[in-house]
Every structure is written in C-alpha cells, then in structure tokens.
PDB file of N, CA and C in Angstrom:
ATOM      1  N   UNK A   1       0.969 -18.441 -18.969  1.00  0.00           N
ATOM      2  CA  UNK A   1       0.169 -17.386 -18.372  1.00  0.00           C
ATOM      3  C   UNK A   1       1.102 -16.306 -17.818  1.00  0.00           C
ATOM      4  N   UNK A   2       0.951 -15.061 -17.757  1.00  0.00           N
ATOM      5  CA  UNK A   2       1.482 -14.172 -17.576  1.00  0.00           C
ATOM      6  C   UNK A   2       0.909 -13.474 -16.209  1.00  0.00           C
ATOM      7  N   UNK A   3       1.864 -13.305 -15.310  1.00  0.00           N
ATOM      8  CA  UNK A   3       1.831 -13.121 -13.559  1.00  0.00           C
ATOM      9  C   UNK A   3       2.116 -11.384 -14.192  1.00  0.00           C
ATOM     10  N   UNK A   4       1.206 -11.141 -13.406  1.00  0.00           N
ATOM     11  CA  UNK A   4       0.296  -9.435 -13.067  1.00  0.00           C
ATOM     12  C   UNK A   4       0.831  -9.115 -11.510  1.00  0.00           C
ATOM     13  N   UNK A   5       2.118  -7.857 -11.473  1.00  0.00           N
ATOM     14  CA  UNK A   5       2.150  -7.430 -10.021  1.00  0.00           C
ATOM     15  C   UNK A   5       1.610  -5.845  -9.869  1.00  0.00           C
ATOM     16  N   UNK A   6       0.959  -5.868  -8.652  1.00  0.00           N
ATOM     17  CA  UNK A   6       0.370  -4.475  -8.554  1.00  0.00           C
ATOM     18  C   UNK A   6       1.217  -3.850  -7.318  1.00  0.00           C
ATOM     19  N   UNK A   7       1.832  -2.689  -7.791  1.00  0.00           N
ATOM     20  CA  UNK A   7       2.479  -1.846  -6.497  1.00  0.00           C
ATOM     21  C   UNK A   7       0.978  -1.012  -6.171  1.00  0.00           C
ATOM     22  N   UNK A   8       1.156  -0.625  -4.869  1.00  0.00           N
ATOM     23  CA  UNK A   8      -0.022   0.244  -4.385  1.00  0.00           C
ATOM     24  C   UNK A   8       0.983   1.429  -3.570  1.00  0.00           C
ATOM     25  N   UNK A   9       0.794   2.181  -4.480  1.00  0.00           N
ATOM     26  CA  UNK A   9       2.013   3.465  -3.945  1.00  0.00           C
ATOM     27  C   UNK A   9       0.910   5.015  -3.894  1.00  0.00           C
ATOM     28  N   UNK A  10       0.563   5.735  -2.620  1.00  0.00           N
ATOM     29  CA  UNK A  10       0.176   6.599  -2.694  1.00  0.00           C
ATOM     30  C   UNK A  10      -1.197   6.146  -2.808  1.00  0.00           C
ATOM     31  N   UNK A  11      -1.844   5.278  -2.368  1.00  0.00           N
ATOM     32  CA  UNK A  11      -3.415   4.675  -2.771  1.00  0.00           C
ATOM     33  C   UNK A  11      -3.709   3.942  -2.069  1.00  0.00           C
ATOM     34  N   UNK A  12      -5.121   3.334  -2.731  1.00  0.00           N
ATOM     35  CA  UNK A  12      -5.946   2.023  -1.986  1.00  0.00           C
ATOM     36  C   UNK A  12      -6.285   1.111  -3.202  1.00  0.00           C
ATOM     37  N   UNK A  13      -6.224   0.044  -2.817  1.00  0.00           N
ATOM     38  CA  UNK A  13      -7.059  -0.885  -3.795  1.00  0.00           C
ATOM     39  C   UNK A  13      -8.549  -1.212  -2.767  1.00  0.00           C
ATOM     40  N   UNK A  14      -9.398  -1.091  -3.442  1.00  0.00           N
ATOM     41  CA  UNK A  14     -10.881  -1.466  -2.938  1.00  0.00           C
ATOM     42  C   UNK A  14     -11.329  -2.712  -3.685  1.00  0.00           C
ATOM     43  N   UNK A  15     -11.426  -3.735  -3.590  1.00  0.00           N
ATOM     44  CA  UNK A  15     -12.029  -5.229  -3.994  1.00  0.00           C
ATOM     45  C   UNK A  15     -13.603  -5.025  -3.266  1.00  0.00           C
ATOM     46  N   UNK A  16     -14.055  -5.789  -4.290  1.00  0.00           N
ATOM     47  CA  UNK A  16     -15.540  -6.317  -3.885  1.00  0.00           C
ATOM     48  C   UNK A  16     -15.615  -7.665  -3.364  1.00  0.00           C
ATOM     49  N   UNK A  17     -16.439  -7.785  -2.035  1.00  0.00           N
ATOM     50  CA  UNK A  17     -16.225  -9.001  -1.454  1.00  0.00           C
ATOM     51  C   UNK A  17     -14.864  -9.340  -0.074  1.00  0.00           C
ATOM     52  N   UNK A  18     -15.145 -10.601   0.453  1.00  0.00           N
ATOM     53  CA  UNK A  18     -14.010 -10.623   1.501  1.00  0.00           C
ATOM     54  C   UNK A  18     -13.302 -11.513   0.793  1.00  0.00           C
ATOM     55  N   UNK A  19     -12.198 -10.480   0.351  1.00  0.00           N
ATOM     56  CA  UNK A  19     -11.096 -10.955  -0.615  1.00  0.00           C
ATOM     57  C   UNK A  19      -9.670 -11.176   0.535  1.00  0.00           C
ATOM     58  N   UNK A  20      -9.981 -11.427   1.720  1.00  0.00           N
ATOM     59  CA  UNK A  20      -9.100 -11.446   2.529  1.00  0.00           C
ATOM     60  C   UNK A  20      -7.909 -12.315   2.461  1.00  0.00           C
ATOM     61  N   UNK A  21      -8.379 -13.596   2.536  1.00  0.00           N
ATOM     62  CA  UNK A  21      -7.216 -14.935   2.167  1.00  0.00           C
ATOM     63  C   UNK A  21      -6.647 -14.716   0.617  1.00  0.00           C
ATOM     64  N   UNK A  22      -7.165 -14.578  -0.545  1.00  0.00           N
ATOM     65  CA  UNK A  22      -6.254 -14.198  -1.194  1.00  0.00           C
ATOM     66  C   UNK A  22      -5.333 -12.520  -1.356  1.00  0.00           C
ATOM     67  N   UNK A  23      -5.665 -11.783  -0.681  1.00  0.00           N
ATOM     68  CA  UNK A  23      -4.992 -11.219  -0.503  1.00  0.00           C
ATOM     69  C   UNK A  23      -3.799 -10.755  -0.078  1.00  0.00           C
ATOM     70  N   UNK A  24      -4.105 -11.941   1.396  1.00  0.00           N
ATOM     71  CA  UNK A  24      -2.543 -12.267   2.001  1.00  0.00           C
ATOM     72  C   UNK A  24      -1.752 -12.831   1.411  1.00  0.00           C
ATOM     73  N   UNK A  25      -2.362 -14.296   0.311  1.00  0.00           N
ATOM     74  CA  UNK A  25      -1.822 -14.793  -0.095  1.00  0.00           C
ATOM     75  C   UNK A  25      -0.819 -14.055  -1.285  1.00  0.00           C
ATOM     76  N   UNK A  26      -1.552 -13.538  -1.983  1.00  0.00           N
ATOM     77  CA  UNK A  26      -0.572 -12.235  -2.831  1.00  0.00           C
ATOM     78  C   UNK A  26       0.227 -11.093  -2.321  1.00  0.00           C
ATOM     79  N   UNK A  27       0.343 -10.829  -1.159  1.00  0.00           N
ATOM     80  CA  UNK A  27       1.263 -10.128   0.034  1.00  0.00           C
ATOM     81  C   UNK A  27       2.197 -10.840   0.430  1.00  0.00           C
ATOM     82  N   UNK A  28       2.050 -11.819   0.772  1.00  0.00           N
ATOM     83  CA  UNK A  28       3.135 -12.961   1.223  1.00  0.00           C
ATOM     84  C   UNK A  28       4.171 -13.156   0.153  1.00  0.00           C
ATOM     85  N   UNK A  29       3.491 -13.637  -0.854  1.00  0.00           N
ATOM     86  CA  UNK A  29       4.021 -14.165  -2.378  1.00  0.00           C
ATOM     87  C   UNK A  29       4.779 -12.893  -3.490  1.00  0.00           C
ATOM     88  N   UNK A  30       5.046 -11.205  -3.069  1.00  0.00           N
ATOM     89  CA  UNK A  30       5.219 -10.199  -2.798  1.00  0.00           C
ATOM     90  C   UNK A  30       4.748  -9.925  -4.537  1.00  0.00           C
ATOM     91  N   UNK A  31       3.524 -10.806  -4.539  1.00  0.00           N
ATOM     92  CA  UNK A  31       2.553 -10.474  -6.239  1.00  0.00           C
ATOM     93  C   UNK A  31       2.111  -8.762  -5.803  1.00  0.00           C
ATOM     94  N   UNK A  32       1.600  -8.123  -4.627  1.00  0.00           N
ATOM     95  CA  UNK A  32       1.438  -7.287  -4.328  1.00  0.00           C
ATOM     96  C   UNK A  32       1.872  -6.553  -3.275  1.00  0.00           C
ATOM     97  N   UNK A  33       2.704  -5.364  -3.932  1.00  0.00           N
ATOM     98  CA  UNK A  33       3.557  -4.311  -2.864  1.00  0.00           C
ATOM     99  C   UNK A  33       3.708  -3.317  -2.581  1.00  0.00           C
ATOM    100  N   UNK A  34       3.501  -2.379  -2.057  1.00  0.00           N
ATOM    101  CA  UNK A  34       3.510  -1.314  -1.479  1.00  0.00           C
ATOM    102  C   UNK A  34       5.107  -0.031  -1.845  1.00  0.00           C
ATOM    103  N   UNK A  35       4.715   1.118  -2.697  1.00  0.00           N
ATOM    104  CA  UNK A  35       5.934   1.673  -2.278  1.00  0.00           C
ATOM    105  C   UNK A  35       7.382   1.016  -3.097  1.00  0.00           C
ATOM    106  N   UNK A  36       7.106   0.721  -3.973  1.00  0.00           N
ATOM    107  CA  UNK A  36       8.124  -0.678  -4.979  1.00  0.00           C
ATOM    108  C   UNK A  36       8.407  -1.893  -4.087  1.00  0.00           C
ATOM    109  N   UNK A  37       8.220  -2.436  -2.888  1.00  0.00           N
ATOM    110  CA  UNK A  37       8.588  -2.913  -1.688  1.00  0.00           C
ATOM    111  C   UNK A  37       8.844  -2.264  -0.826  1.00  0.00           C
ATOM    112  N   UNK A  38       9.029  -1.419  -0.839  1.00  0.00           N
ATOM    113  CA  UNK A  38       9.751  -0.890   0.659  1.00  0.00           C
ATOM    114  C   UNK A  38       8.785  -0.373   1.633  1.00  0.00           C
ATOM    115  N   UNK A  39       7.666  -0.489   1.429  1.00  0.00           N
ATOM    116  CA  UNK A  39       6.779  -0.039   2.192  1.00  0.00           C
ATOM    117  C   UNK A  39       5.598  -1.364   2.416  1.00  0.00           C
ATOM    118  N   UNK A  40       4.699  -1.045   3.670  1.00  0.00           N
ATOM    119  CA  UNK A  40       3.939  -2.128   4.273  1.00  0.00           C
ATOM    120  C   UNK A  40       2.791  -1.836   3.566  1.00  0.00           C
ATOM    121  N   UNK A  41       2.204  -3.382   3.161  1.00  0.00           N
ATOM    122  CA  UNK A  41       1.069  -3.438   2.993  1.00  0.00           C
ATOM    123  C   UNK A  41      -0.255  -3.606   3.825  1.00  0.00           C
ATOM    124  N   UNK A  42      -1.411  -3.257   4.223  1.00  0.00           N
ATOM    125  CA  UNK A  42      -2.238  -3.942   5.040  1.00  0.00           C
ATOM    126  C   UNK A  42      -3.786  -4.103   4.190  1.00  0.00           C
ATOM    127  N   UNK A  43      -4.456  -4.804   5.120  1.00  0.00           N
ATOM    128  CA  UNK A  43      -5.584  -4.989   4.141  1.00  0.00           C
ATOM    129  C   UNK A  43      -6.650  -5.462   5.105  1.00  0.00           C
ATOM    130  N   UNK A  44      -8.093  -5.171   4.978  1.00  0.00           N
ATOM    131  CA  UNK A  44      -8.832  -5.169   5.798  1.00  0.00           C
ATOM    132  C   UNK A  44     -10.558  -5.591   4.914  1.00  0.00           C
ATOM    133  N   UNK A  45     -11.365  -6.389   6.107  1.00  0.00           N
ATOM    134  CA  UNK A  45     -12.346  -6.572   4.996  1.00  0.00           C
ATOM    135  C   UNK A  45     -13.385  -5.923   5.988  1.00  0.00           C
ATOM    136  N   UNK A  46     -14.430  -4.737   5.621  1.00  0.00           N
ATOM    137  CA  UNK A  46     -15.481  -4.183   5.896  1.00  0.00           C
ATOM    138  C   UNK A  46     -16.982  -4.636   5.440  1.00  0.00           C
ATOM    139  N   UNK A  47     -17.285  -5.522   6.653  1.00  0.00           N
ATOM    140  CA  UNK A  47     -18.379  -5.734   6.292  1.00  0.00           C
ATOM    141  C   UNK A  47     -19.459  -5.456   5.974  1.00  0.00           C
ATOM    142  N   UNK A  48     -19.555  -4.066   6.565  1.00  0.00           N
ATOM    143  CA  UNK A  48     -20.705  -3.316   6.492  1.00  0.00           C
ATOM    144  C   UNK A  48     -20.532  -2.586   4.781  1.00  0.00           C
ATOM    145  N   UNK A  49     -19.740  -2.766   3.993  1.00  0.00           N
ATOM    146  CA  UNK A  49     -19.694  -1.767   2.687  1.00  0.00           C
ATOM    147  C   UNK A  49     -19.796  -3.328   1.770  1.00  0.00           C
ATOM    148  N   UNK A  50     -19.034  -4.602   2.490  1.00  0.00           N
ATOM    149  CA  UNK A  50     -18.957  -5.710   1.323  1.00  0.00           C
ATOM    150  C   UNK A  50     -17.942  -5.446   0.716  1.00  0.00           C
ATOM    151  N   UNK A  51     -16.654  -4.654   1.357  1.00  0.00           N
ATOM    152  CA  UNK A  51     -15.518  -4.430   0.785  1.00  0.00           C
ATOM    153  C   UNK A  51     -14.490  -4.697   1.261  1.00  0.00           C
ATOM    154  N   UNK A  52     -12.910  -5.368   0.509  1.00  0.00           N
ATOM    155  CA  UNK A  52     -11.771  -5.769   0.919  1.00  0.00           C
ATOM    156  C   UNK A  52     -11.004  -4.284   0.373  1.00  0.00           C
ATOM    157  N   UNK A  53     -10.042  -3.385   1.502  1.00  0.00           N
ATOM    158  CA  UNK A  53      -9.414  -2.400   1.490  1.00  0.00           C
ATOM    159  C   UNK A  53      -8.275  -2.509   1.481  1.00  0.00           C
ATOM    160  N   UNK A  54      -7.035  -2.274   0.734  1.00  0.00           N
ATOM    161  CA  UNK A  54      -5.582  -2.402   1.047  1.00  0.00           C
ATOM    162  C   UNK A  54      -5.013  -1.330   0.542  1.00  0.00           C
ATOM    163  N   UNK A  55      -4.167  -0.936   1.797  1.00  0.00           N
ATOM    164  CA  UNK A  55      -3.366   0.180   1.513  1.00  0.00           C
ATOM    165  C   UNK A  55      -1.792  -0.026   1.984  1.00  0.00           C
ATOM    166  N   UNK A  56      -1.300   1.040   0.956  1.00  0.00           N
ATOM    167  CA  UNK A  56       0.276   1.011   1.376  1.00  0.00           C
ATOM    168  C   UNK A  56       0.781   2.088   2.421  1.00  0.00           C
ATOM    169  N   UNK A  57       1.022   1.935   2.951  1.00  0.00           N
ATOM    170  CA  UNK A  57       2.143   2.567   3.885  1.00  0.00           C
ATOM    171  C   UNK A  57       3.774   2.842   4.135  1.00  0.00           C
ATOM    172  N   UNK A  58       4.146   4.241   3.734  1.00  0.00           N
ATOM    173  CA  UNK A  58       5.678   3.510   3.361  1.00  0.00           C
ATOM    174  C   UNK A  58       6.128   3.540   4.963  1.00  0.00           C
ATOM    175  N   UNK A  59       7.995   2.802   4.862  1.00  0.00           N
ATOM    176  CA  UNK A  59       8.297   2.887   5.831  1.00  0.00           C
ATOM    177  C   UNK A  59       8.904   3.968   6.738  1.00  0.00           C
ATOM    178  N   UNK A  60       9.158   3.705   7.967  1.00  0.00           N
ATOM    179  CA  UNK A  60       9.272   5.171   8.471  1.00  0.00           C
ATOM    180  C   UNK A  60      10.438   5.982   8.261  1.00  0.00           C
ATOM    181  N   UNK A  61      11.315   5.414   7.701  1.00  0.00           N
ATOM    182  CA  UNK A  61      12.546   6.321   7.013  1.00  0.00           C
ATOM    183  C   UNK A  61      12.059   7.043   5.894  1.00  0.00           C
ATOM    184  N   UNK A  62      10.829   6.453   4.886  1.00  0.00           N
ATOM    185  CA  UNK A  62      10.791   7.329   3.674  1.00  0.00           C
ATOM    186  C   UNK A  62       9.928   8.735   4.248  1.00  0.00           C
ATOM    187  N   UNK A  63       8.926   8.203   5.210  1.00  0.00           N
ATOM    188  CA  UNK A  63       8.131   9.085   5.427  1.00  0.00           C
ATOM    189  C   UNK A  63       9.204  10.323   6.183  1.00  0.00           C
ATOM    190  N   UNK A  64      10.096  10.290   6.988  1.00  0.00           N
ATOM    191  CA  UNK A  64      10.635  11.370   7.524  1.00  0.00           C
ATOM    192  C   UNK A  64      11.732  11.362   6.455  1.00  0.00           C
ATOM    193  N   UNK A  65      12.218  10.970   4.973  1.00  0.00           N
ATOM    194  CA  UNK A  65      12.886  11.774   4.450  1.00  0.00           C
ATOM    195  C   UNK A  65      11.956  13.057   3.373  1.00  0.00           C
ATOM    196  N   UNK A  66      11.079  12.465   3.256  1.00  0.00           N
ATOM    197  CA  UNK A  66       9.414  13.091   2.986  1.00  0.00           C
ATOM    198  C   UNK A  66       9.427  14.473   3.602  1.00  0.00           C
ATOM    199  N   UNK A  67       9.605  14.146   4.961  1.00  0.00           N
ATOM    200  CA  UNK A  67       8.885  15.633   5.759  1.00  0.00           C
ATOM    201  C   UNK A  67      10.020  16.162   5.979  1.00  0.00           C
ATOM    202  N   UNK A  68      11.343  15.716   5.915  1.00  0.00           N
ATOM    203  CA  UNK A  68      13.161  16.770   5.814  1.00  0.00           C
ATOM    204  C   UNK A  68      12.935  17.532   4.138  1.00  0.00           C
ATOM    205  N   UNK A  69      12.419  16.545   3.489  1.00  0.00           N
ATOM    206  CA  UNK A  69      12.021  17.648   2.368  1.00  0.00           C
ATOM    207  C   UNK A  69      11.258  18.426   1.950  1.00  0.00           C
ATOM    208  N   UNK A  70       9.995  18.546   2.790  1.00  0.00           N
ATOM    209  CA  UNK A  70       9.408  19.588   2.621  1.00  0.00           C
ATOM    210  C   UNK A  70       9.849  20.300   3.361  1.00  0.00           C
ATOM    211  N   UNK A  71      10.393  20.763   4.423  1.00  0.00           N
ATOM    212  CA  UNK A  71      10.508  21.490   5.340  1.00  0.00           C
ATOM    213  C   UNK A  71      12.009  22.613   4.368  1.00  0.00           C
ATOM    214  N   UNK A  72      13.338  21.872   3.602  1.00  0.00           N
ATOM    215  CA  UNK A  72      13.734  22.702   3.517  1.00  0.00           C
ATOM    216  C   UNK A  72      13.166  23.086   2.233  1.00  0.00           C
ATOM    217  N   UNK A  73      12.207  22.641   1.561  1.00  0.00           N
ATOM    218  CA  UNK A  73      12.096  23.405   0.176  1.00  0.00           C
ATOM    219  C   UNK A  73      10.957  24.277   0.773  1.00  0.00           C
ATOM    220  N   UNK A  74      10.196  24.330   1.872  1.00  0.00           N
ATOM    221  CA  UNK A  74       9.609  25.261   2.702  1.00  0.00           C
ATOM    222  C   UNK A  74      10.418  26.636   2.792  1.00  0.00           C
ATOM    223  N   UNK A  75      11.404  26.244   3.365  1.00  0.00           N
ATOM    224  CA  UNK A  75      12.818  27.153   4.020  1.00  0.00           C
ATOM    225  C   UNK A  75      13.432  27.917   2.602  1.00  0.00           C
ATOM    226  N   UNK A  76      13.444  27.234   1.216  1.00  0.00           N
ATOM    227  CA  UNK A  76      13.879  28.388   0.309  1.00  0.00           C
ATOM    228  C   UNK A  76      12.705  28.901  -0.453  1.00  0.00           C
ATOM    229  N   UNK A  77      11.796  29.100   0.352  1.00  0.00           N
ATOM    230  CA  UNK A  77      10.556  29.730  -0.854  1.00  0.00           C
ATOM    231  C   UNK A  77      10.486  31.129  -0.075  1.00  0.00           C
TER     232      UNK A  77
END
C-alpha cells in the first residue's frame, strides 16, 4: 500500500465529520504537515457546521522573513 502525505501550505483542509483523533494521529506521525514541516499544524472540530478544520501556520521566522520582503520590494517600486 502506498502512504499519501499532504503538506497544507497557504490553506485549509476541511473534513466532514469529527475527524479529530485521526487527525492528530497523522500530525504526530508527520503523514500531515504544514509549510514542508516547518510550520505548525492545528486542527479543530466545529460542531455546529459537522466539520474537522486544519490549518497551517508557518513559523515565526518565515512569517517575518515574509514581511522583510515585502517591505523592501515595497521600497524599490
């Protein structure tokens, strides 16, 4: 059988159902990652929609090398 990894970069995965325990379990097991790894995963189940939500978050070094680069390609326009 062939193992399926999903990066979640710039997105959400939305599951149907409280897909919670396996979710962690594929977070833990780093089947699913955020950002190639380098960024956090979280995941949440909404009951009121009947939906499991996970999103990536990168970490806080990418995000402020992120905003040093917009700022100077801001600065040569």
């Amino acid at each position: 059988m062939r193992q399926i990894y999903i990066d979640i970069t710039e997105g959400m995965l939305i599951l149907s159902g409280n897909r919670t325990a396996d979710i962690e379990w594929h977070i833990e097991n780093g089947v699913i990652t955020g950002y190639g790894g380098a960024g956090t995963v979280l995941f949440e189940y909404l009951s009121s929609a009947d939906i499991t939500r996970v999103t990536a978050i990168p970490e806080p070094a990418t995000v402020l090398l992120l905003g040093l680069g917009a700022v100077i390609l801001r600065r040569k326009v």
